[in-house]
PDB file of N, CA and C in Angstrom:
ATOM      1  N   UNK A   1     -66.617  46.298 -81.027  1.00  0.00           N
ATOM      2  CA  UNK A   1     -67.959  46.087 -80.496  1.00  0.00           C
ATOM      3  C   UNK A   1     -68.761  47.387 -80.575  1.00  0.00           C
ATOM      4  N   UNK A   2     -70.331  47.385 -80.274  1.00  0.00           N
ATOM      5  CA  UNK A   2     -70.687  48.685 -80.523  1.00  0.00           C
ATOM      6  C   UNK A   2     -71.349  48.765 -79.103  1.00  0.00           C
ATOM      7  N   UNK A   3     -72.150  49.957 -78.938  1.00  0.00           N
ATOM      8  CA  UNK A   3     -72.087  50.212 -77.484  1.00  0.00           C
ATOM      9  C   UNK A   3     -73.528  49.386 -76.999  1.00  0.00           C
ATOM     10  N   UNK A   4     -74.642  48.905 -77.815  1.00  0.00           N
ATOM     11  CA  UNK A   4     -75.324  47.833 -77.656  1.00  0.00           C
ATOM     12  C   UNK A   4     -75.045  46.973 -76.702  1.00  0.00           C
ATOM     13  N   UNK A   5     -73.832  46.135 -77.648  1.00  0.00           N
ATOM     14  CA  UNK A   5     -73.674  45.077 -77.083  1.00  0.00           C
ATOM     15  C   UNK A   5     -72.845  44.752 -75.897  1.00  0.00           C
ATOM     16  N   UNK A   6     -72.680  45.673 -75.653  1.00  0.00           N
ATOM     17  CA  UNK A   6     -71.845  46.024 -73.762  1.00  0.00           C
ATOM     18  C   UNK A   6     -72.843  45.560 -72.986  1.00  0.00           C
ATOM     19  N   UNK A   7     -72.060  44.581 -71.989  1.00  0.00           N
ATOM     20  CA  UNK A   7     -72.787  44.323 -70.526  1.00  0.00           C
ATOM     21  C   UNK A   7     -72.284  43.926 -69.764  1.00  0.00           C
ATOM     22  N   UNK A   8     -72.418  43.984 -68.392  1.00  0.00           N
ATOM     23  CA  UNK A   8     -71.805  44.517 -67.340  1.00  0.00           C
ATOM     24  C   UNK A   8     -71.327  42.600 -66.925  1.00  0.00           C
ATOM     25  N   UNK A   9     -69.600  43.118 -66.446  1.00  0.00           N
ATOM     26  CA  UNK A   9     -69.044  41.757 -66.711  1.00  0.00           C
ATOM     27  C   UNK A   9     -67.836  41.579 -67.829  1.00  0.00           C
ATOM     28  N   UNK A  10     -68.105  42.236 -68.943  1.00  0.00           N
ATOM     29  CA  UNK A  10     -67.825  41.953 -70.210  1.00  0.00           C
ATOM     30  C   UNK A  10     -66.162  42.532 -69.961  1.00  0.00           C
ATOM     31  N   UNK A  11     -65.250  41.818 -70.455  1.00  0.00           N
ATOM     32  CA  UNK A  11     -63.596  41.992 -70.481  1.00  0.00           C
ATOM     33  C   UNK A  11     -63.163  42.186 -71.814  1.00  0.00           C
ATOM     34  N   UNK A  12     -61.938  42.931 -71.764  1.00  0.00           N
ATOM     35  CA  UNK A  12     -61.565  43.148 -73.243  1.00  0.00           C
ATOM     36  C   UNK A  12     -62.324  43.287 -74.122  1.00  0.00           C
ATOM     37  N   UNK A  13     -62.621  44.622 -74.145  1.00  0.00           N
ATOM     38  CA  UNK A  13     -63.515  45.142 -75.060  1.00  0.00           C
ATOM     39  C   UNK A  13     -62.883  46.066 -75.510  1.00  0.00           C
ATOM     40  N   UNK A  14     -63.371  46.366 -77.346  1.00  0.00           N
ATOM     41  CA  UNK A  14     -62.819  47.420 -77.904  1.00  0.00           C
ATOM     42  C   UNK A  14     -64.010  48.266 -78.255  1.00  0.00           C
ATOM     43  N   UNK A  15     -63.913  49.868 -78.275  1.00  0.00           N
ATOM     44  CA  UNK A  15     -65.529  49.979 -78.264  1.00  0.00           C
ATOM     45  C   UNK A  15     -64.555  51.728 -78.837  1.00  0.00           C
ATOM     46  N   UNK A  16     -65.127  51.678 -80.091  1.00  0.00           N
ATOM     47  CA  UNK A  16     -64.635  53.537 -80.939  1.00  0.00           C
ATOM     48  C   UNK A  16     -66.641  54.251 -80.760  1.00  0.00           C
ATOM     49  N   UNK A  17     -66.230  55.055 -79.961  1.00  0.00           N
ATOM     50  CA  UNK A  17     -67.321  56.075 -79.842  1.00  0.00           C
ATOM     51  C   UNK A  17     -67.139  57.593 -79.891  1.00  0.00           C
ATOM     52  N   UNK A  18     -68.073  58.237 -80.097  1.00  0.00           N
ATOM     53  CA  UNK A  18     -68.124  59.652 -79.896  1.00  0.00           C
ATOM     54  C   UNK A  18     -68.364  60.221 -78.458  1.00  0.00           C
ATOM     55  N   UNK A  19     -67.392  61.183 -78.163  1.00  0.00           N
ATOM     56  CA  UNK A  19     -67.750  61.707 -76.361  1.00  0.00           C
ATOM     57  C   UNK A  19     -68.787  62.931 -76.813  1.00  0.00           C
ATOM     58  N   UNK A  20     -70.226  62.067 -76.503  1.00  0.00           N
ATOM     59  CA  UNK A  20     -71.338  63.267 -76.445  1.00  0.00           C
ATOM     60  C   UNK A  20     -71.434  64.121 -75.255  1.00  0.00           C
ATOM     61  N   UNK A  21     -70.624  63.623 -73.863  1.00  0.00           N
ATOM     62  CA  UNK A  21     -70.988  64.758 -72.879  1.00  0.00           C
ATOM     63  C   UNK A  21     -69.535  64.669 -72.283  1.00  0.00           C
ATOM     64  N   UNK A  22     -69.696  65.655 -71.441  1.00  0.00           N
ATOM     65  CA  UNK A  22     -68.153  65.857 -70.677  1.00  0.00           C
ATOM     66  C   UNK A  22     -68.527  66.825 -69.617  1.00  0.00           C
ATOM     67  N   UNK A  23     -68.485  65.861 -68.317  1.00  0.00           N
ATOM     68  CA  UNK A  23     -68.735  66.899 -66.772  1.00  0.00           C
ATOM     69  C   UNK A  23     -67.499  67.243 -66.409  1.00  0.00           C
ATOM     70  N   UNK A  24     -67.543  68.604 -65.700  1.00  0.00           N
ATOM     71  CA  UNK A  24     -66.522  69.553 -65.234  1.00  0.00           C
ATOM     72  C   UNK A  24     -65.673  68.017 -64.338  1.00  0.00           C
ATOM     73  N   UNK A  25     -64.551  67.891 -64.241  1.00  0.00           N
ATOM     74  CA  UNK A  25     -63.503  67.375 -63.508  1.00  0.00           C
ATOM     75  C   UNK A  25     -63.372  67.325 -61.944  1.00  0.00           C
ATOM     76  N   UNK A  26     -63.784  66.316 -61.029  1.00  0.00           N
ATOM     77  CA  UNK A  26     -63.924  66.542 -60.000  1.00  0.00           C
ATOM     78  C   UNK A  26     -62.871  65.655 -59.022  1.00  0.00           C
ATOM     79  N   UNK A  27     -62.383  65.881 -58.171  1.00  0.00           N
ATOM     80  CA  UNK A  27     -61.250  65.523 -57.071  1.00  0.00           C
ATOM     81  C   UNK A  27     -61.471  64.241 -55.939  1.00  0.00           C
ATOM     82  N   UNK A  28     -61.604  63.056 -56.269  1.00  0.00           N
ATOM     83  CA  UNK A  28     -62.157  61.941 -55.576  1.00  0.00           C
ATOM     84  C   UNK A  28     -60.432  61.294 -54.627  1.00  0.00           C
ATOM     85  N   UNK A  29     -61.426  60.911 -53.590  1.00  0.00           N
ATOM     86  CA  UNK A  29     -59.947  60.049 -52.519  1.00  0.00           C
ATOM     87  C   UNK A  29     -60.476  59.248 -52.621  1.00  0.00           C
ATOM     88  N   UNK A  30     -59.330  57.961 -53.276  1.00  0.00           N
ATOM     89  CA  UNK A  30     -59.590  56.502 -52.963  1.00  0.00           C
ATOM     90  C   UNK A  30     -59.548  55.700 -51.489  1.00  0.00           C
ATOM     91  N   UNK A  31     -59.833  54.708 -51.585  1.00  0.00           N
ATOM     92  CA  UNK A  31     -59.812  54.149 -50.176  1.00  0.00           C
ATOM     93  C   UNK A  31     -58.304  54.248 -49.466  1.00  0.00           C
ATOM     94  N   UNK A  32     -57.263  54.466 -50.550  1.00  0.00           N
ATOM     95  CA  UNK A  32     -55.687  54.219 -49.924  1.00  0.00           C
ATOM     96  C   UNK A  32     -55.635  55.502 -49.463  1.00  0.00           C
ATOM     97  N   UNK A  33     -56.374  56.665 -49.760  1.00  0.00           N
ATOM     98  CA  UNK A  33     -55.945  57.794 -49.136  1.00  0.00           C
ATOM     99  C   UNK A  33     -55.182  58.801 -50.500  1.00  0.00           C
ATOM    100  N   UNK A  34     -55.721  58.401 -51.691  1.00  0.00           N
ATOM    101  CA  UNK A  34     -54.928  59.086 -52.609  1.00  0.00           C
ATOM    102  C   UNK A  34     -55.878  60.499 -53.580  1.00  0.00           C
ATOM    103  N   UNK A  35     -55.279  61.377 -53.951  1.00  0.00           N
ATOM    104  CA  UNK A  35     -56.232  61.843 -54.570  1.00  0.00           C
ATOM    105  C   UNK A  35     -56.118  61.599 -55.866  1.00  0.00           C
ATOM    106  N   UNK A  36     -57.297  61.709 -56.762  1.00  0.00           N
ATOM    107  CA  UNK A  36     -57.169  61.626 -58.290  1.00  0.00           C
ATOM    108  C   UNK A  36     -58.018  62.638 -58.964  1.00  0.00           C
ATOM    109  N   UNK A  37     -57.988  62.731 -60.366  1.00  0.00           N
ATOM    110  CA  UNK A  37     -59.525  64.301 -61.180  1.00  0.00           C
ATOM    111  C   UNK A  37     -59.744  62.760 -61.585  1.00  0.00           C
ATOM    112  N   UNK A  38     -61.120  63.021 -61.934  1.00  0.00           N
ATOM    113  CA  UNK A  38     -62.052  62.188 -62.342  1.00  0.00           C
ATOM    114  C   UNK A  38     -62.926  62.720 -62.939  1.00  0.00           C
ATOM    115  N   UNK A  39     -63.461  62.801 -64.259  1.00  0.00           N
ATOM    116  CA  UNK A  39     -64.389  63.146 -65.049  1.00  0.00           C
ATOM    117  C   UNK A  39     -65.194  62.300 -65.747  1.00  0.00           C
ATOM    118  N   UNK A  40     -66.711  62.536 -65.897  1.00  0.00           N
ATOM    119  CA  UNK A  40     -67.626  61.745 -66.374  1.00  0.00           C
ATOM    120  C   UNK A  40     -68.032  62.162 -67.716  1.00  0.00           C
ATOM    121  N   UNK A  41     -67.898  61.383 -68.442  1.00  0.00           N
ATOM    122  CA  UNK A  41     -68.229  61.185 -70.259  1.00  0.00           C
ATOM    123  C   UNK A  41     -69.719  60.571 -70.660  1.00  0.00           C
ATOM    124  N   UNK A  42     -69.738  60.879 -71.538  1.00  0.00           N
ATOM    125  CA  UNK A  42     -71.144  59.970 -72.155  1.00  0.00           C
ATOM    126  C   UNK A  42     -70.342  59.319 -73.040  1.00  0.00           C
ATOM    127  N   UNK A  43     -70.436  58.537 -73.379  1.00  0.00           N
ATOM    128  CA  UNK A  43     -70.141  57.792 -75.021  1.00  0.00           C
ATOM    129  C   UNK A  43     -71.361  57.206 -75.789  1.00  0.00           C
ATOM    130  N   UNK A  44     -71.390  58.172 -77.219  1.00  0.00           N
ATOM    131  CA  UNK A  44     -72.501  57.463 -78.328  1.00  0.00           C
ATOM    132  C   UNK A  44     -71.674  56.997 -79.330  1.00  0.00           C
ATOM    133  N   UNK A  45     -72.782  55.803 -79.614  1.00  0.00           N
ATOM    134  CA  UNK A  45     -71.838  55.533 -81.358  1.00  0.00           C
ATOM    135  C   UNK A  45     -73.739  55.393 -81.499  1.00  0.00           C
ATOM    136  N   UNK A  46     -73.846  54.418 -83.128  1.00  0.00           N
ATOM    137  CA  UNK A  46     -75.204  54.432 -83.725  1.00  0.00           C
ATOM    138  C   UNK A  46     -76.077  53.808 -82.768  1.00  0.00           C
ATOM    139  N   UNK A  47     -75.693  53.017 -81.935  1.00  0.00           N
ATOM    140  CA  UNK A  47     -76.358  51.768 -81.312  1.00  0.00           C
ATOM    141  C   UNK A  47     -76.862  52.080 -80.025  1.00  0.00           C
ATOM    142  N   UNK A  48     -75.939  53.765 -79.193  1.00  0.00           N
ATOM    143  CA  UNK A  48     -76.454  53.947 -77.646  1.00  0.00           C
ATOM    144  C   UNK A  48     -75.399  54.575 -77.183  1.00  0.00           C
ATOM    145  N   UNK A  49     -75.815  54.323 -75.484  1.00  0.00           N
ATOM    146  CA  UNK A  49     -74.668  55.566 -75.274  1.00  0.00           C
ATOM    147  C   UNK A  49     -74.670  55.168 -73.291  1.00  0.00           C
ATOM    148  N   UNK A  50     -73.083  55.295 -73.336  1.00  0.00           N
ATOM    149  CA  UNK A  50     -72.693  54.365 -72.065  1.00  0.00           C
ATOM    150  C   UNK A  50     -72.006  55.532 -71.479  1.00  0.00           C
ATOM    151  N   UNK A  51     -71.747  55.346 -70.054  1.00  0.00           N
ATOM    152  CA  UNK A  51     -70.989  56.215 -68.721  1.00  0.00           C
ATOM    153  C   UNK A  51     -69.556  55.664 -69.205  1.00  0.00           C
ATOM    154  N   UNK A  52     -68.909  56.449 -69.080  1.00  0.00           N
ATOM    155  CA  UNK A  52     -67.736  56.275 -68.923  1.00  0.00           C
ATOM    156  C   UNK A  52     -66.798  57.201 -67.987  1.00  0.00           C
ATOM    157  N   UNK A  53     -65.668  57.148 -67.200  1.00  0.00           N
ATOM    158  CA  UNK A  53     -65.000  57.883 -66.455  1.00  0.00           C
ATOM    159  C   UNK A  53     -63.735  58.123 -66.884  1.00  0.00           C
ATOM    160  N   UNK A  54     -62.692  59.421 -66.942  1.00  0.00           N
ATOM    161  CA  UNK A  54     -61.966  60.051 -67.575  1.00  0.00           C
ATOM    162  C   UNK A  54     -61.110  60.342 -66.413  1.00  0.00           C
ATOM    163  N   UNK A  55     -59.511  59.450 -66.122  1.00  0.00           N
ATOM    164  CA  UNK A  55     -58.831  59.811 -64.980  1.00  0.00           C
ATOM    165  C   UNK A  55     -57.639  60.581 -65.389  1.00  0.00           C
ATOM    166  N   UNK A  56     -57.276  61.271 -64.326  1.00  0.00           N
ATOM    167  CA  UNK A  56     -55.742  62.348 -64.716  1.00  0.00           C
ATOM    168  C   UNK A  56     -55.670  62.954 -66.004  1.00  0.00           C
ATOM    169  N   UNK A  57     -54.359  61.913 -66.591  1.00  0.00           N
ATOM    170  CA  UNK A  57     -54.253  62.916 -68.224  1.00  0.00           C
ATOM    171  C   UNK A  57     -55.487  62.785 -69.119  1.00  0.00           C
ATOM    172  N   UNK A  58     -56.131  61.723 -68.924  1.00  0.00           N
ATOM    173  CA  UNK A  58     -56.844  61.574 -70.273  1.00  0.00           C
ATOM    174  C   UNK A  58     -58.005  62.640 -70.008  1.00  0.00           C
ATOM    175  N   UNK A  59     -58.059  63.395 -68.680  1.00  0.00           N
ATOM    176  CA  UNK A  59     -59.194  64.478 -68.816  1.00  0.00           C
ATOM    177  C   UNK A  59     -59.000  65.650 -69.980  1.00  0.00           C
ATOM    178  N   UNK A  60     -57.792  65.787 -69.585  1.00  0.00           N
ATOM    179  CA  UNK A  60     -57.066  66.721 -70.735  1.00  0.00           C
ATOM    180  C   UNK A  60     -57.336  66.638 -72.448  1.00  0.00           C
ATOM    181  N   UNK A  61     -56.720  65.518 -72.323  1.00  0.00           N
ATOM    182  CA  UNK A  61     -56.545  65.007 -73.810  1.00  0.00           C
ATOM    183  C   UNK A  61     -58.055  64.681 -74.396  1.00  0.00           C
ATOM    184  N   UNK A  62     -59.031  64.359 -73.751  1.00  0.00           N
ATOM    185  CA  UNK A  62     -60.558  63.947 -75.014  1.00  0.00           C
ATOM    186  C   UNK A  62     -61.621  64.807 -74.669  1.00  0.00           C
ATOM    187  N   UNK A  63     -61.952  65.609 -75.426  1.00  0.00           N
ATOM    188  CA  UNK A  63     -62.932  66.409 -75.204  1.00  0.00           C
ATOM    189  C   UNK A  63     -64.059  65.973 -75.421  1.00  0.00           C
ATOM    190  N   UNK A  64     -64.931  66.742 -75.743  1.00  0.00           N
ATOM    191  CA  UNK A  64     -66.292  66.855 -76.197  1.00  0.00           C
ATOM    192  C   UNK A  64     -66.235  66.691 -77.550  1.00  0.00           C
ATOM    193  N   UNK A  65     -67.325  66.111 -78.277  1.00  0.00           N
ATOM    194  CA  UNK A  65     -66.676  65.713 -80.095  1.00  0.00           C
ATOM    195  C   UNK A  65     -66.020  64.770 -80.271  1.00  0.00           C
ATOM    196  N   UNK A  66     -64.825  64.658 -79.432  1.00  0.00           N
ATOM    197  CA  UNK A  66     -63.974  63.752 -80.019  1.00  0.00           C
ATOM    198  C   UNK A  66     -64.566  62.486 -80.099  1.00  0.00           C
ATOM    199  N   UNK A  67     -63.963  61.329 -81.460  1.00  0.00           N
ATOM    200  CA  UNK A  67     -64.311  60.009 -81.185  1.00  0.00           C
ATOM    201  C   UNK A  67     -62.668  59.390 -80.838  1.00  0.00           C
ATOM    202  N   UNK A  68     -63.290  58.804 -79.949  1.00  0.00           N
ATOM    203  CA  UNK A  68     -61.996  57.526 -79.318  1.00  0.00           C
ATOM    204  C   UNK A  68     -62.213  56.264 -79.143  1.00  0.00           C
ATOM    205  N   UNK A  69     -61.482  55.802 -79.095  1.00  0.00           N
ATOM    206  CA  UNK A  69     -61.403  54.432 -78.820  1.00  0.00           C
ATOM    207  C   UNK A  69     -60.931  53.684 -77.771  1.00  0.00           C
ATOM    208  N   UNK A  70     -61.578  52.822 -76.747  1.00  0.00           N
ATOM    209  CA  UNK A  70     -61.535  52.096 -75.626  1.00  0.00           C
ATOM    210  C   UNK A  70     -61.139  50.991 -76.097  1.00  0.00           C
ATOM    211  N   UNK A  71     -59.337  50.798 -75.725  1.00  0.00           N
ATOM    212  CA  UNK A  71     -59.120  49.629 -75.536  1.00  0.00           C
ATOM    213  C   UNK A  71     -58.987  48.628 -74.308  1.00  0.00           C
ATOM    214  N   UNK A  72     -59.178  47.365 -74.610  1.00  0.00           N
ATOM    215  CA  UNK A  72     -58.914  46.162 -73.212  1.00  0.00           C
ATOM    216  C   UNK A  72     -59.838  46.952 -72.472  1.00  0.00           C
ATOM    217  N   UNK A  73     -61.020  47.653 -72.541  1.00  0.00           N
ATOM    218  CA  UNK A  73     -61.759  48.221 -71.227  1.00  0.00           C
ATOM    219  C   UNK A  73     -62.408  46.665 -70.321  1.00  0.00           C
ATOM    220  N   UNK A  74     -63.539  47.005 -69.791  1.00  0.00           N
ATOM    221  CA  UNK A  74     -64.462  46.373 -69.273  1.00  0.00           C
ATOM    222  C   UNK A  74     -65.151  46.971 -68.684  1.00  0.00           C
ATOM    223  N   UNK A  75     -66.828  46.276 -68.725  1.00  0.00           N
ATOM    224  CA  UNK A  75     -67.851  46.980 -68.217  1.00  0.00           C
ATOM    225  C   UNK A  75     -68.518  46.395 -66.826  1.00  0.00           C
ATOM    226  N   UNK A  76     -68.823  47.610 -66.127  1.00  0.00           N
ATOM    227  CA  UNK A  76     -69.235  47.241 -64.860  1.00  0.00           C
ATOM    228  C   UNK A  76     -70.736  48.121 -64.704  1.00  0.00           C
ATOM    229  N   UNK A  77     -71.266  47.463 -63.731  1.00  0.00           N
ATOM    230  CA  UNK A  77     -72.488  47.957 -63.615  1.00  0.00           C
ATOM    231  C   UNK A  77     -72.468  49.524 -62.156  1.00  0.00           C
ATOM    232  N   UNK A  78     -72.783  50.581 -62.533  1.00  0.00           N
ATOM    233  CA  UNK A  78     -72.905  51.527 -61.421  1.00  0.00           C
ATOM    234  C   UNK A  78     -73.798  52.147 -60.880  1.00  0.00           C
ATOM    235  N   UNK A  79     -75.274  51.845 -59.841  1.00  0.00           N
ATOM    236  CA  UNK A  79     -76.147  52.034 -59.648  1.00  0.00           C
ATOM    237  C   UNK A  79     -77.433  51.910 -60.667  1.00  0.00           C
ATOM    238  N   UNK A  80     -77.068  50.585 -60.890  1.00  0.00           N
ATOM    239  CA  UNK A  80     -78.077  49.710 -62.019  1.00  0.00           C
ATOM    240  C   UNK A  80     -77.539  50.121 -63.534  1.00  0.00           C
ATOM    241  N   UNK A  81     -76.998  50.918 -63.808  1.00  0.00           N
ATOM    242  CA  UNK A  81     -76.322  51.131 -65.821  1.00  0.00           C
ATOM    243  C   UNK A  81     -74.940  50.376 -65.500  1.00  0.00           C
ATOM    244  N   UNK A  82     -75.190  50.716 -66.777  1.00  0.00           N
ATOM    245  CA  UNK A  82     -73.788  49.732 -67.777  1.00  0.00           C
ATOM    246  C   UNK A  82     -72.437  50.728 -67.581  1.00  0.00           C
ATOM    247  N   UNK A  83     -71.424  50.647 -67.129  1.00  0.00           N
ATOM    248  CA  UNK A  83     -70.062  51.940 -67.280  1.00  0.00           C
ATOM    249  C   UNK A  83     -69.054  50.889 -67.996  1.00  0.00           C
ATOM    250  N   UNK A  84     -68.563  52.082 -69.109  1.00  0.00           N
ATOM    251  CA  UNK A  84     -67.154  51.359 -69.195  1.00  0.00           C
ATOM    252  C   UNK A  84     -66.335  51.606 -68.870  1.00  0.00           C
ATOM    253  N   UNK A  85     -64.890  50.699 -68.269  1.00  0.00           N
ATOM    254  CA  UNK A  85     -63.699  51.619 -67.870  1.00  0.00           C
ATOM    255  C   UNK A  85     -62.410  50.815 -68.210  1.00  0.00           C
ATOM    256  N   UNK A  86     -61.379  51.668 -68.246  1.00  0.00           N
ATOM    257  CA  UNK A  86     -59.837  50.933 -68.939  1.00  0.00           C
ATOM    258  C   UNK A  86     -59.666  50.412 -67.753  1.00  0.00           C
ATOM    259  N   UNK A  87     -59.639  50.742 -66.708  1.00  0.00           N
ATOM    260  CA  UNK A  87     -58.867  49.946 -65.241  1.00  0.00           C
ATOM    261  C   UNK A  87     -57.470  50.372 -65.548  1.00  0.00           C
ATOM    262  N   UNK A  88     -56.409  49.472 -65.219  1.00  0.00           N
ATOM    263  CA  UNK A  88     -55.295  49.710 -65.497  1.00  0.00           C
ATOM    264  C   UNK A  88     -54.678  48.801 -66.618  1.00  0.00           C
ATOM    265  N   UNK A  89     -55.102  48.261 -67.501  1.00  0.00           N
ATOM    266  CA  UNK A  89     -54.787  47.595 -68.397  1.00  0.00           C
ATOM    267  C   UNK A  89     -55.158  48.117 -69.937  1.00  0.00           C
ATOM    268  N   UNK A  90     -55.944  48.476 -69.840  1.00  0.00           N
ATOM    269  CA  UNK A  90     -56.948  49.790 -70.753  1.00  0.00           C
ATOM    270  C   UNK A  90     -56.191  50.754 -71.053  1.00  0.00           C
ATOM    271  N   UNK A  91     -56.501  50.689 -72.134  1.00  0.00           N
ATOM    272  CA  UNK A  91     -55.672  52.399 -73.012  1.00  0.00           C
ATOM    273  C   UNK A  91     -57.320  53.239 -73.641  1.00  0.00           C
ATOM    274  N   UNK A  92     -57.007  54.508 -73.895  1.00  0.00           N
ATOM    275  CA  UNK A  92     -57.959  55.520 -74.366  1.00  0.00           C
ATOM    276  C   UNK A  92     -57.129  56.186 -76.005  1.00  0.00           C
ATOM    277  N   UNK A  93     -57.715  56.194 -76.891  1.00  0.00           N
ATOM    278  CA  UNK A  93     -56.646  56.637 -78.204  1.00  0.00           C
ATOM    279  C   UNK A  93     -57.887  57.665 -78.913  1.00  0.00           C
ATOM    280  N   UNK A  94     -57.807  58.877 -78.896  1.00  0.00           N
ATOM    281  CA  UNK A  94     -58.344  59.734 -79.691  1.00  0.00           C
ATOM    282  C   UNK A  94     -58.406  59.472 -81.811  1.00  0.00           C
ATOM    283  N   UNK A  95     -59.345  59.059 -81.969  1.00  0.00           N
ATOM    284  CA  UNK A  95     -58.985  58.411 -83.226  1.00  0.00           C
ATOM    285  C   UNK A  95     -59.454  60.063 -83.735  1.00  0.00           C
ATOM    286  N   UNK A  96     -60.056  60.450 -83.382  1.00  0.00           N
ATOM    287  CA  UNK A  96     -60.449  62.155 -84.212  1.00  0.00           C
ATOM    288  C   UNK A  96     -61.095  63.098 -83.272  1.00  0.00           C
ATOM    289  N   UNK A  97     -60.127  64.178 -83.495  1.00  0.00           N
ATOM    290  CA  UNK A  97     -60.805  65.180 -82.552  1.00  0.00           C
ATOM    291  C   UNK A  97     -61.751  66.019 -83.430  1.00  0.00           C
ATOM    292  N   UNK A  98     -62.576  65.621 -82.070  1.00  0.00           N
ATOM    293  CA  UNK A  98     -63.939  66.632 -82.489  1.00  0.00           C
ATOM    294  C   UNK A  98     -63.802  68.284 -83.087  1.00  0.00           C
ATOM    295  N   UNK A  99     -65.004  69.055 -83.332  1.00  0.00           N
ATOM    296  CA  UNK A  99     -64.876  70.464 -83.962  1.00  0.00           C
ATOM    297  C   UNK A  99     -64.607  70.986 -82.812  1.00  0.00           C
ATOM    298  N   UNK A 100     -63.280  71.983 -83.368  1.00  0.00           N
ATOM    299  CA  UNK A 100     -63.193  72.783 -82.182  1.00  0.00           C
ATOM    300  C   UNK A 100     -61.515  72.039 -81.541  1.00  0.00           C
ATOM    301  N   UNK A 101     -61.744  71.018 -81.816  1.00  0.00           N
ATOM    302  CA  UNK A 101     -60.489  69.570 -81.229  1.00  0.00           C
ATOM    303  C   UNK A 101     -60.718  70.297 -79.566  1.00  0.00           C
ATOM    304  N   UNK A 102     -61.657  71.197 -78.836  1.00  0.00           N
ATOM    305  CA  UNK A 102     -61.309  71.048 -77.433  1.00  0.00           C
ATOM    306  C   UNK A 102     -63.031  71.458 -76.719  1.00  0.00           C
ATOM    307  N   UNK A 103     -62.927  71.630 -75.481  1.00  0.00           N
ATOM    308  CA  UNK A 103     -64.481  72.087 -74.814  1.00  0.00           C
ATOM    309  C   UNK A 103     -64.810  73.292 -74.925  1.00  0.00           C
ATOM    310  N   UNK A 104     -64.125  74.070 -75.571  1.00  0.00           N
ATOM    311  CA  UNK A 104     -64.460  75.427 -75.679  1.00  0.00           C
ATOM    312  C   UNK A 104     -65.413  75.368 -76.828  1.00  0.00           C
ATOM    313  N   UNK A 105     -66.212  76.785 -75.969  1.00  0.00           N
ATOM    314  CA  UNK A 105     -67.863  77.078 -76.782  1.00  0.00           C
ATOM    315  C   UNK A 105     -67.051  78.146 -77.734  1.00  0.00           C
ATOM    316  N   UNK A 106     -68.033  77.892 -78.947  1.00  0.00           N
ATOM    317  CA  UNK A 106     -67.536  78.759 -80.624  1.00  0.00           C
ATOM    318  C   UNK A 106     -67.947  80.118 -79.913  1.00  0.00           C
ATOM    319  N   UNK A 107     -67.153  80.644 -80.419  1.00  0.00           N
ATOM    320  CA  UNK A 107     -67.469  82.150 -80.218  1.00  0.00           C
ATOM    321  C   UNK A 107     -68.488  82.824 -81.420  1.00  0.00           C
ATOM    322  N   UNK A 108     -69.702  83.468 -80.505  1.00  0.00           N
ATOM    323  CA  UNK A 108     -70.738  83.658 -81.123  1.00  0.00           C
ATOM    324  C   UNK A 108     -70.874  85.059 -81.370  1.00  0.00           C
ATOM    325  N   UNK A 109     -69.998  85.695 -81.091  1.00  0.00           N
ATOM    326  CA  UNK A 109     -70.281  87.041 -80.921  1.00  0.00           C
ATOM    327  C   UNK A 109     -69.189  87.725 -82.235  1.00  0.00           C
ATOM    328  N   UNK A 110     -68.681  86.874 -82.888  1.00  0.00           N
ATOM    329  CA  UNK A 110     -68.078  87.132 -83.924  1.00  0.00           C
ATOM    330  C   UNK A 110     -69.224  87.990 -85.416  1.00  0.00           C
ATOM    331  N   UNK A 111     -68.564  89.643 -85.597  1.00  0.00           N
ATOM    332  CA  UNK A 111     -69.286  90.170 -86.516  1.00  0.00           C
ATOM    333  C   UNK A 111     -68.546  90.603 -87.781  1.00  0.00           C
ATOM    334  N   UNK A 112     -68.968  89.943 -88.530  1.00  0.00           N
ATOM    335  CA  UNK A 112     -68.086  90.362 -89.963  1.00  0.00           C
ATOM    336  C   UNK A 112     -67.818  92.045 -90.591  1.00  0.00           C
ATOM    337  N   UNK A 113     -66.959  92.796 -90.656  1.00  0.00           N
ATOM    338  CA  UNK A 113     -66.814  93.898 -90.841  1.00  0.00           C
ATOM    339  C   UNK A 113     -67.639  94.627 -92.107  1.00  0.00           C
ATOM    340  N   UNK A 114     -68.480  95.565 -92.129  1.00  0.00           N
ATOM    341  CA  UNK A 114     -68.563  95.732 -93.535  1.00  0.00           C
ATOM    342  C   UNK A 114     -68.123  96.619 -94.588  1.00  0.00           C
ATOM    343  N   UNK A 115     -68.431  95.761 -95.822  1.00  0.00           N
ATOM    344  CA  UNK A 115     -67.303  96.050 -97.233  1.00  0.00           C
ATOM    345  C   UNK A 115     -67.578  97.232 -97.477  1.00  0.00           C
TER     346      UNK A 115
END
């Protein structure tokens, strides 16, 4: 599917996008009293670009750049937008890591010696 045609409701969805954003990792308690990292993504492909949330390992594993792929997700609505999320049935699969393959900024201060 492409990220268009997502709407809130929608089950088993497969959706390969690019992670255009990636917020710092933050420490949420569920209602049971548990803690979890939780990180917020953008996802673009040609068509748009949806919320998505990034729990435990997979904060690690998908950076910025990378395109992945959302399997079995589903989309829910979160203060009026569209989010997608695996739940617990949902897998996340890095089909290509982005430049860089991580969040680190290129080093700019690199000066070529001269000949």
């Amino acid at each position: 599917m492409k990220i268009n045609e997502l709407k809130a409701g929608a089950s088993n969805v497969t959706v390969e996008a690019t992670v255009a954003e990636k917020q710092e990792p933050r420490e949420v308690i569920t209602k049971f009293g548990k803690r979890l990292n939780v990180a917020n993504v953008t996802l673009k492909d040609d068509t748009g670009s949806i919320a998505f949330s990034l729990w435990g390992k997979d904060i690690e594993t998908v950076g910025k750049g990378d395109k992945i792929r959302v399997v079995n997700g589903y989309v829910s609505e979160f203060r009026g937008n569209p989010q997608l999320s695996t739940g617990k049935f949902g897998k996340i699969e890095v089909v290509e890591k982005g430049a860089g393959g991580s969040d680190a900024e290129p080093e700019d201060d690199y000066v070529p010696e001269d000949e």
